[in-house]
Each structure stands twice: as C-alpha cells, then as structure tokens.
Protein backbone atom coordinates (compact mmCIF):
# COMPACT_ATOMS: atom_id res chain seq x y z
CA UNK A 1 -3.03 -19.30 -33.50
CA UNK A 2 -1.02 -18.65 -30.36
CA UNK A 3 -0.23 -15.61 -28.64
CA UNK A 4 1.09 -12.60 -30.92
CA UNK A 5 4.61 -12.04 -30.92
CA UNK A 6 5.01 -8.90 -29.08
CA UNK A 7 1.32 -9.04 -27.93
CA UNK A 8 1.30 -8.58 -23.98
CA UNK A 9 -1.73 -10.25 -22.41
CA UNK A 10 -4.18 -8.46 -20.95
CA UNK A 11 -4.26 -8.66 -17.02
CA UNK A 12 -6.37 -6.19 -15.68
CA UNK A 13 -10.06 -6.85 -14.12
CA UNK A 14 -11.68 -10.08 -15.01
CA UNK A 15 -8.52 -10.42 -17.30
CA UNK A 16 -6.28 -11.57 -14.16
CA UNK A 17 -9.08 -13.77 -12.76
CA UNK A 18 -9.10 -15.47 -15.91
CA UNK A 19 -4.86 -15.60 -16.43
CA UNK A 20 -5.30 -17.55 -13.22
CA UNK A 21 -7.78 -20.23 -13.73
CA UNK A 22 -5.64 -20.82 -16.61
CA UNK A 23 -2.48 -21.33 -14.51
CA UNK A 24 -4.29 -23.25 -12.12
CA UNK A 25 -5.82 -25.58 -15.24
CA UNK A 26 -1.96 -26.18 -16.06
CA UNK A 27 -1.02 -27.55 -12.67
CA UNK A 28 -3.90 -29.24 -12.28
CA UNK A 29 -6.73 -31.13 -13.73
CA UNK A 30 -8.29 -30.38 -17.45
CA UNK A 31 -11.50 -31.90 -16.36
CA UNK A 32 -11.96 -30.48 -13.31
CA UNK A 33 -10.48 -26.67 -13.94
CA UNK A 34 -11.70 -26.31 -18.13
CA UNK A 35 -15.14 -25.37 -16.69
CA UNK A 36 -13.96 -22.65 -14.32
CA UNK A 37 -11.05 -21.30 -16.90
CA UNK A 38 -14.21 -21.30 -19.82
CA UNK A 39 -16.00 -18.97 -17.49
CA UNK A 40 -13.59 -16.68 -16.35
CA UNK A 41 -12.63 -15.91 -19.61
CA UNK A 42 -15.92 -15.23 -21.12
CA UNK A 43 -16.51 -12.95 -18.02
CA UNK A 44 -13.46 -11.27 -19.01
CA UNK A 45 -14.29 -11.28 -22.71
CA UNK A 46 -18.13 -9.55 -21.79
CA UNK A 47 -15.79 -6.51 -19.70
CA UNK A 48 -13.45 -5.68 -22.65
CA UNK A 49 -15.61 -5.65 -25.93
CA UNK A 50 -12.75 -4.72 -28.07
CA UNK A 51 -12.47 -8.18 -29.59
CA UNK A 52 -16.06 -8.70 -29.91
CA UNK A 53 -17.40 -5.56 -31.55
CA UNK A 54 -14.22 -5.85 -34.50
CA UNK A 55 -15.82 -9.74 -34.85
CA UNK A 56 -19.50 -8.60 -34.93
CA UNK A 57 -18.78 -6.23 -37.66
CA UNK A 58 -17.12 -8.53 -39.51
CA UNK A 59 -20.03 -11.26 -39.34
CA UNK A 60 -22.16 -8.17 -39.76
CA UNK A 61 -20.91 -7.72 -43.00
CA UNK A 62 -20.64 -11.49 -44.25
CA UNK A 63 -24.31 -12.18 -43.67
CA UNK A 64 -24.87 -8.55 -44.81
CA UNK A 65 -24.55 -9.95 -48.35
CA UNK A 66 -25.23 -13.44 -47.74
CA UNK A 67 -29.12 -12.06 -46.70
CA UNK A 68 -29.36 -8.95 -49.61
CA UNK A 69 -28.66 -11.82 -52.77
CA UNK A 70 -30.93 -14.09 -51.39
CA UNK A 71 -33.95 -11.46 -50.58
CA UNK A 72 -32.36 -9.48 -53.97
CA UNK A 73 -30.52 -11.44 -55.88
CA UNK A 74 -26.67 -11.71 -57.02
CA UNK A 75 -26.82 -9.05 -60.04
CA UNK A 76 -28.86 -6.66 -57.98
CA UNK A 77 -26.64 -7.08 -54.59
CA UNK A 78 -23.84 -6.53 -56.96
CA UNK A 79 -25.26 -3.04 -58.38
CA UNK A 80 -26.09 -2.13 -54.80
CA UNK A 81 -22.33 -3.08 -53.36
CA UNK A 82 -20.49 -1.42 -56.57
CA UNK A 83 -19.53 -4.59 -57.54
CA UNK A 84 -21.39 -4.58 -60.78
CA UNK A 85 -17.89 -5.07 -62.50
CA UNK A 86 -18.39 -8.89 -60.88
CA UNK A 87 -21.73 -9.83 -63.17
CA UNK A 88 -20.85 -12.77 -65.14
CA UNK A 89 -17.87 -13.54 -62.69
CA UNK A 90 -17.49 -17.28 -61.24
CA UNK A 91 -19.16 -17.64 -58.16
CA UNK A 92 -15.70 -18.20 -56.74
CA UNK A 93 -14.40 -14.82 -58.40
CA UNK A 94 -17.56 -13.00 -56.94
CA UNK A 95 -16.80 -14.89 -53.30
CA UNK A 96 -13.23 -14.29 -53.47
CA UNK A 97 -13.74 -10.35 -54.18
CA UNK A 98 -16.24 -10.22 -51.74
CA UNK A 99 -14.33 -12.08 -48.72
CA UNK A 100 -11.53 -9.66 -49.24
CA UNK A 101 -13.30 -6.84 -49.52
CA UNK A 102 -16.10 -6.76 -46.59
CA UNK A 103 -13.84 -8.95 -43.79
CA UNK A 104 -11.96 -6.99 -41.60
CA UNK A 105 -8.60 -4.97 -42.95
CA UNK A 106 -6.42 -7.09 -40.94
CA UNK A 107 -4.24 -3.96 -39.70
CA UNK A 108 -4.94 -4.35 -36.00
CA UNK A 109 -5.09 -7.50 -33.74
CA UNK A 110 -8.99 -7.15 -33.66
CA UNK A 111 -9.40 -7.07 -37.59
CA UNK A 112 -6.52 -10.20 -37.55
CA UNK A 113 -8.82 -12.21 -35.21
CA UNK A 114 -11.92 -11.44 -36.87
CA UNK A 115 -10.82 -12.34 -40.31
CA UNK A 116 -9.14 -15.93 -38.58
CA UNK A 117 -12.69 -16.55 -37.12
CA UNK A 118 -14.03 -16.34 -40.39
CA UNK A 119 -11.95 -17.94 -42.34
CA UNK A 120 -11.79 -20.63 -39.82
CA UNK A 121 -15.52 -20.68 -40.03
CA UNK A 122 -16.10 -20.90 -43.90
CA UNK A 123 -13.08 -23.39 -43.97
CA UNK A 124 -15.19 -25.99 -41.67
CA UNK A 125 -18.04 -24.95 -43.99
CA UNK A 126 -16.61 -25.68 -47.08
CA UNK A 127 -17.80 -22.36 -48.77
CA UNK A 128 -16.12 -21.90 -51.86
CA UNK A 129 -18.18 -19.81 -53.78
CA UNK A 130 -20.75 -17.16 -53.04
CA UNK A 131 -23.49 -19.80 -53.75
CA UNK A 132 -22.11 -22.00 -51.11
CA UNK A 133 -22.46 -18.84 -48.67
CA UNK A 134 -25.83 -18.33 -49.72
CA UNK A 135 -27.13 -21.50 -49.66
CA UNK A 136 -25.32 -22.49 -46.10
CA UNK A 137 -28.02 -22.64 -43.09
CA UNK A 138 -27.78 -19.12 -41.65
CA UNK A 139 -28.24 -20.34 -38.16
CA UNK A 140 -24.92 -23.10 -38.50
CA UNK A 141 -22.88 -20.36 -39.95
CA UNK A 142 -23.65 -17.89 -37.32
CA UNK A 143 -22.91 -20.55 -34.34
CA UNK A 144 -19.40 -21.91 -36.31
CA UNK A 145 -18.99 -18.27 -36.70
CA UNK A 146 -19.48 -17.79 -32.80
CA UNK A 147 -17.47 -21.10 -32.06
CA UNK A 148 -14.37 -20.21 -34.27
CA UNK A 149 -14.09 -16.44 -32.97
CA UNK A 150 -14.53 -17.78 -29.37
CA UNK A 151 -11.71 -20.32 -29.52
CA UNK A 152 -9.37 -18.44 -31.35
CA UNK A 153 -9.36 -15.28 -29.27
CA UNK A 154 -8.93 -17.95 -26.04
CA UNK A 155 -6.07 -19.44 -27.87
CA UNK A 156 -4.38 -15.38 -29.38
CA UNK A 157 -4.25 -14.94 -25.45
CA UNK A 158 -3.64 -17.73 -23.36
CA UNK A 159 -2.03 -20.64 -25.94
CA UNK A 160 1.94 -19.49 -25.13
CA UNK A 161 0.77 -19.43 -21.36
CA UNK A 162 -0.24 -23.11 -21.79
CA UNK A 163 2.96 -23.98 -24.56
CA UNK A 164 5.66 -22.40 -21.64
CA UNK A 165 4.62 -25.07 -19.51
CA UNK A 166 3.45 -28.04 -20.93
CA UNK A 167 4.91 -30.13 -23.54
CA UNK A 168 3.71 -30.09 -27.15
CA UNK A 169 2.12 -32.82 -26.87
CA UNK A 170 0.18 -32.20 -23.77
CA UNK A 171 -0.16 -28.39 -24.83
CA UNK A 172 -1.91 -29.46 -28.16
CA UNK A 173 -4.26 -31.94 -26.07
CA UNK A 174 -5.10 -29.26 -23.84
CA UNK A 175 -6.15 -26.93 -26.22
CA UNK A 176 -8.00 -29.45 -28.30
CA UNK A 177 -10.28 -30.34 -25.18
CA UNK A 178 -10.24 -26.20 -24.93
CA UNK A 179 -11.77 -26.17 -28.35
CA UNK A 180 -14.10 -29.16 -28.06
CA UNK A 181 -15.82 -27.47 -24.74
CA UNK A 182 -16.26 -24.51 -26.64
CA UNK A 183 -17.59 -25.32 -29.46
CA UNK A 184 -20.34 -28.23 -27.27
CA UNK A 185 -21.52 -24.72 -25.40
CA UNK A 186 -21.77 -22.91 -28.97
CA UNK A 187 -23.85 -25.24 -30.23
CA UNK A 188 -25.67 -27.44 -27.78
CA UNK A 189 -26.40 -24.31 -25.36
CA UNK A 190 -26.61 -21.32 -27.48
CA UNK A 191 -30.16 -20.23 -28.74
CA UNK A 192 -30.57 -18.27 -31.81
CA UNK A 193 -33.34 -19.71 -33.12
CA UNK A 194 -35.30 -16.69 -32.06
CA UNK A 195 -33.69 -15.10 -34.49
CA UNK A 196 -35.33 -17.23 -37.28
CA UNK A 197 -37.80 -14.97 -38.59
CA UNK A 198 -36.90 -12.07 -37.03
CA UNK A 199 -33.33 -10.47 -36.76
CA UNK A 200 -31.86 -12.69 -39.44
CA UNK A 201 -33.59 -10.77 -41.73
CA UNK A 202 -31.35 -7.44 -40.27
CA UNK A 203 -28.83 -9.46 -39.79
CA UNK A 204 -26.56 -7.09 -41.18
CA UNK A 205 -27.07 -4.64 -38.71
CA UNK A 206 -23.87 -5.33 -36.74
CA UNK A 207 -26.22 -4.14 -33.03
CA UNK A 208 -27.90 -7.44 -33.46
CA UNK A 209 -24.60 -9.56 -34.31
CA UNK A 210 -23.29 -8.04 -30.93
CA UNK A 211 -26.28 -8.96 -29.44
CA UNK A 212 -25.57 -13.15 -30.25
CA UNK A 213 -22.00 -12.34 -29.35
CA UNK A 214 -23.02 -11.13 -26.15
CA UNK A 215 -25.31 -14.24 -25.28
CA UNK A 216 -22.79 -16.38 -26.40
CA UNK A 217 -20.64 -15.16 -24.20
CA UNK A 218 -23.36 -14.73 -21.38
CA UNK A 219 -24.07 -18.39 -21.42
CA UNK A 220 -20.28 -19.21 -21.79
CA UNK A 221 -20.15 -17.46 -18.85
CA UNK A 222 -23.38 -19.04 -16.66
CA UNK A 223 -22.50 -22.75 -18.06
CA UNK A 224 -21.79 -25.54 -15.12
CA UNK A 225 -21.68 -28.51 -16.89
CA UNK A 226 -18.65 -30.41 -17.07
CA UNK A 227 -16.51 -31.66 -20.16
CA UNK A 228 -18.17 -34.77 -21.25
C-alpha cells in the first residue's frame, strides 16, 4: 500500500532524517543509499511507537489464541473466548470469526496497518483455517509477522515520495529491493529464538510482542551490511 490519501507524512525528529535519506536514495544509488534510508527509518520508527504498539497488540492477540488451543485445545479456547457458538464450525468458519474478531478494528491508520501486516503475513503463510494457524512454526509467523508490518508501514509513508519521482517501473523496482532488504534483516539477523521456551508461551501478553518489535527495529536500526 502507498501513502494514505489525505495522510500527511510525518516530518518531525528522526522522521525528517529519514524523509531525507529517502530523497537522497531517489537521486541516487539503491545500493549504496537502501542501507542508510533502512536505518533512518527504523530510528524513526523506535521514536514514535504509535505504529508499533497498534501492531504488537494485534500479533498479541493472533498468537494469543494460536498458543491457548494448542496448550488447551479448540473447544476449550472457544468456551474461554465466548466463542462456544463456533464448536462444530469448519476450521475455516472458526479462523474466519476469529481473524475478524481479535485483529485490529481497522478505524484508525494504526489498526489499518496492523490488520495489512497480518493479513499480508497469513497470506504468504497460506493459513486458511485455524489448524493451519496452529500448526504454523510460531517462530516463522512471528518474523513474517515482523517482516510484513515493517515493509508496509515503510511503504504507508514513503511509497508516493518514491512514485512522484520515479517512473512505475523504476518505483516498483525500488520498492521491491525495499522489501527484499527488509525482510533478509527480519529473518537472517533477527533472534527470537530465545523466546523458544520462554516468552512464547506468554506470547499473548502484548509487553513481550513489543519487546520483538522493538529488537527488530533495534537491529534494523544497527545493521551495516549492504544489499546483496
């Protein structure tokens, strides 16, 4: 998704040092600038946590239920949610119900980008059904999860900037090789395996989903390689 209609980007703070690495990526080189523009904007992104606490409660709530049927199974996750109106459901019904209910409303531009992130997320997943959910590695979800959020709240803010002066064509290449550095940081660099047999089994304590976010971010922010 590109910039909201209406939306005005922010340009405050670490927001402006960001808006400029960007500029300076567009009139220069991809390679050379993407590393620089990748982290500015997480800097700015770890100084405004708007965007990211709406996300972490979002993926708070996701693996929420993902972790209570598999530690109490469907029926009994059901009861506890008042959802017992879904026994006997398809698993798609009982996914379906539950996406809509426990993502983000959608009303603000935080909730919008949230629930984008995850759909994006469970798209490249291929979950379907609450069993797919429940039976998709918790530690792959949680870095697509990371990956999709991260590019699409770099794309809400800065795509137009890139489409008002670059062609379509170069504007779409740009923010493919955008997405492809992201996503190689997400989930070459990123750690969570600490959480293994610890905090995933919280996991739906939304404090400890901010707590990825923010070293996501963090080692957005630190990273130095280049874009291979």
């Amino acid at each position: 998704m590109g910039t909201s209609k209406g939306y005005i980007a922010p340009t405050q703070g670490e927001w402006s040092k960001a808006k400029r690495a960007v500029t300076k990526m567009i009139n220069g080189s991809i390679s050379d600038e993407l590393p620089s523009v990748i982290r500015k904007y997480a800097t700015a992104v770890s100084s405004d946590s708007a965007f990211a606490n709406e996300f972490s409660n979002a993926v708070a709530n996701l693996l929420g239920i993902s972790k209570s049927i598999r530690v109490n199974g469907l029926n009994n996750t059901l009861v506890e949610y008042d959802k017992a109106y879904l026994i006997g459901k398809s698993a798609k019904e009982i996914w379906d119900e539950l996406f809509d209910e426990y993502s983000s409303g959608g009303s603000t531009k935080e909730e919008a980008l949230a629930n984008d992130a995850l759909s994006n997320a469970i798209n490249r997943l291929n979950i379907e059904t609450i069993d797919d959910l429940v039976n998709c590695d918790q530690e792959i979800l949680l870095k697509e999860l990371l990956a999709s959020f991260a590019y699409i709240l770099f794309a809400f803010i800065y795509e137009e900037q890139i489409n008002k002066k670059k062609t379509p064509q170069q504007a779409y290449y740009i923010m493919k090789e955008i997405e492809r550095y992201i996503r190689s940081i997400i989930f070459m660099d990123v750690d969570i395996s600490q959480l293994r047999d610890s905090d995933f089994i919280n996991i739906s304590n939304s404090n400890v989903v901010k707590n990825v976010v923010e070293n996501a971010y963090n080692t957005m922010k630190y990273y130095y390689g280049g874009v291979e």
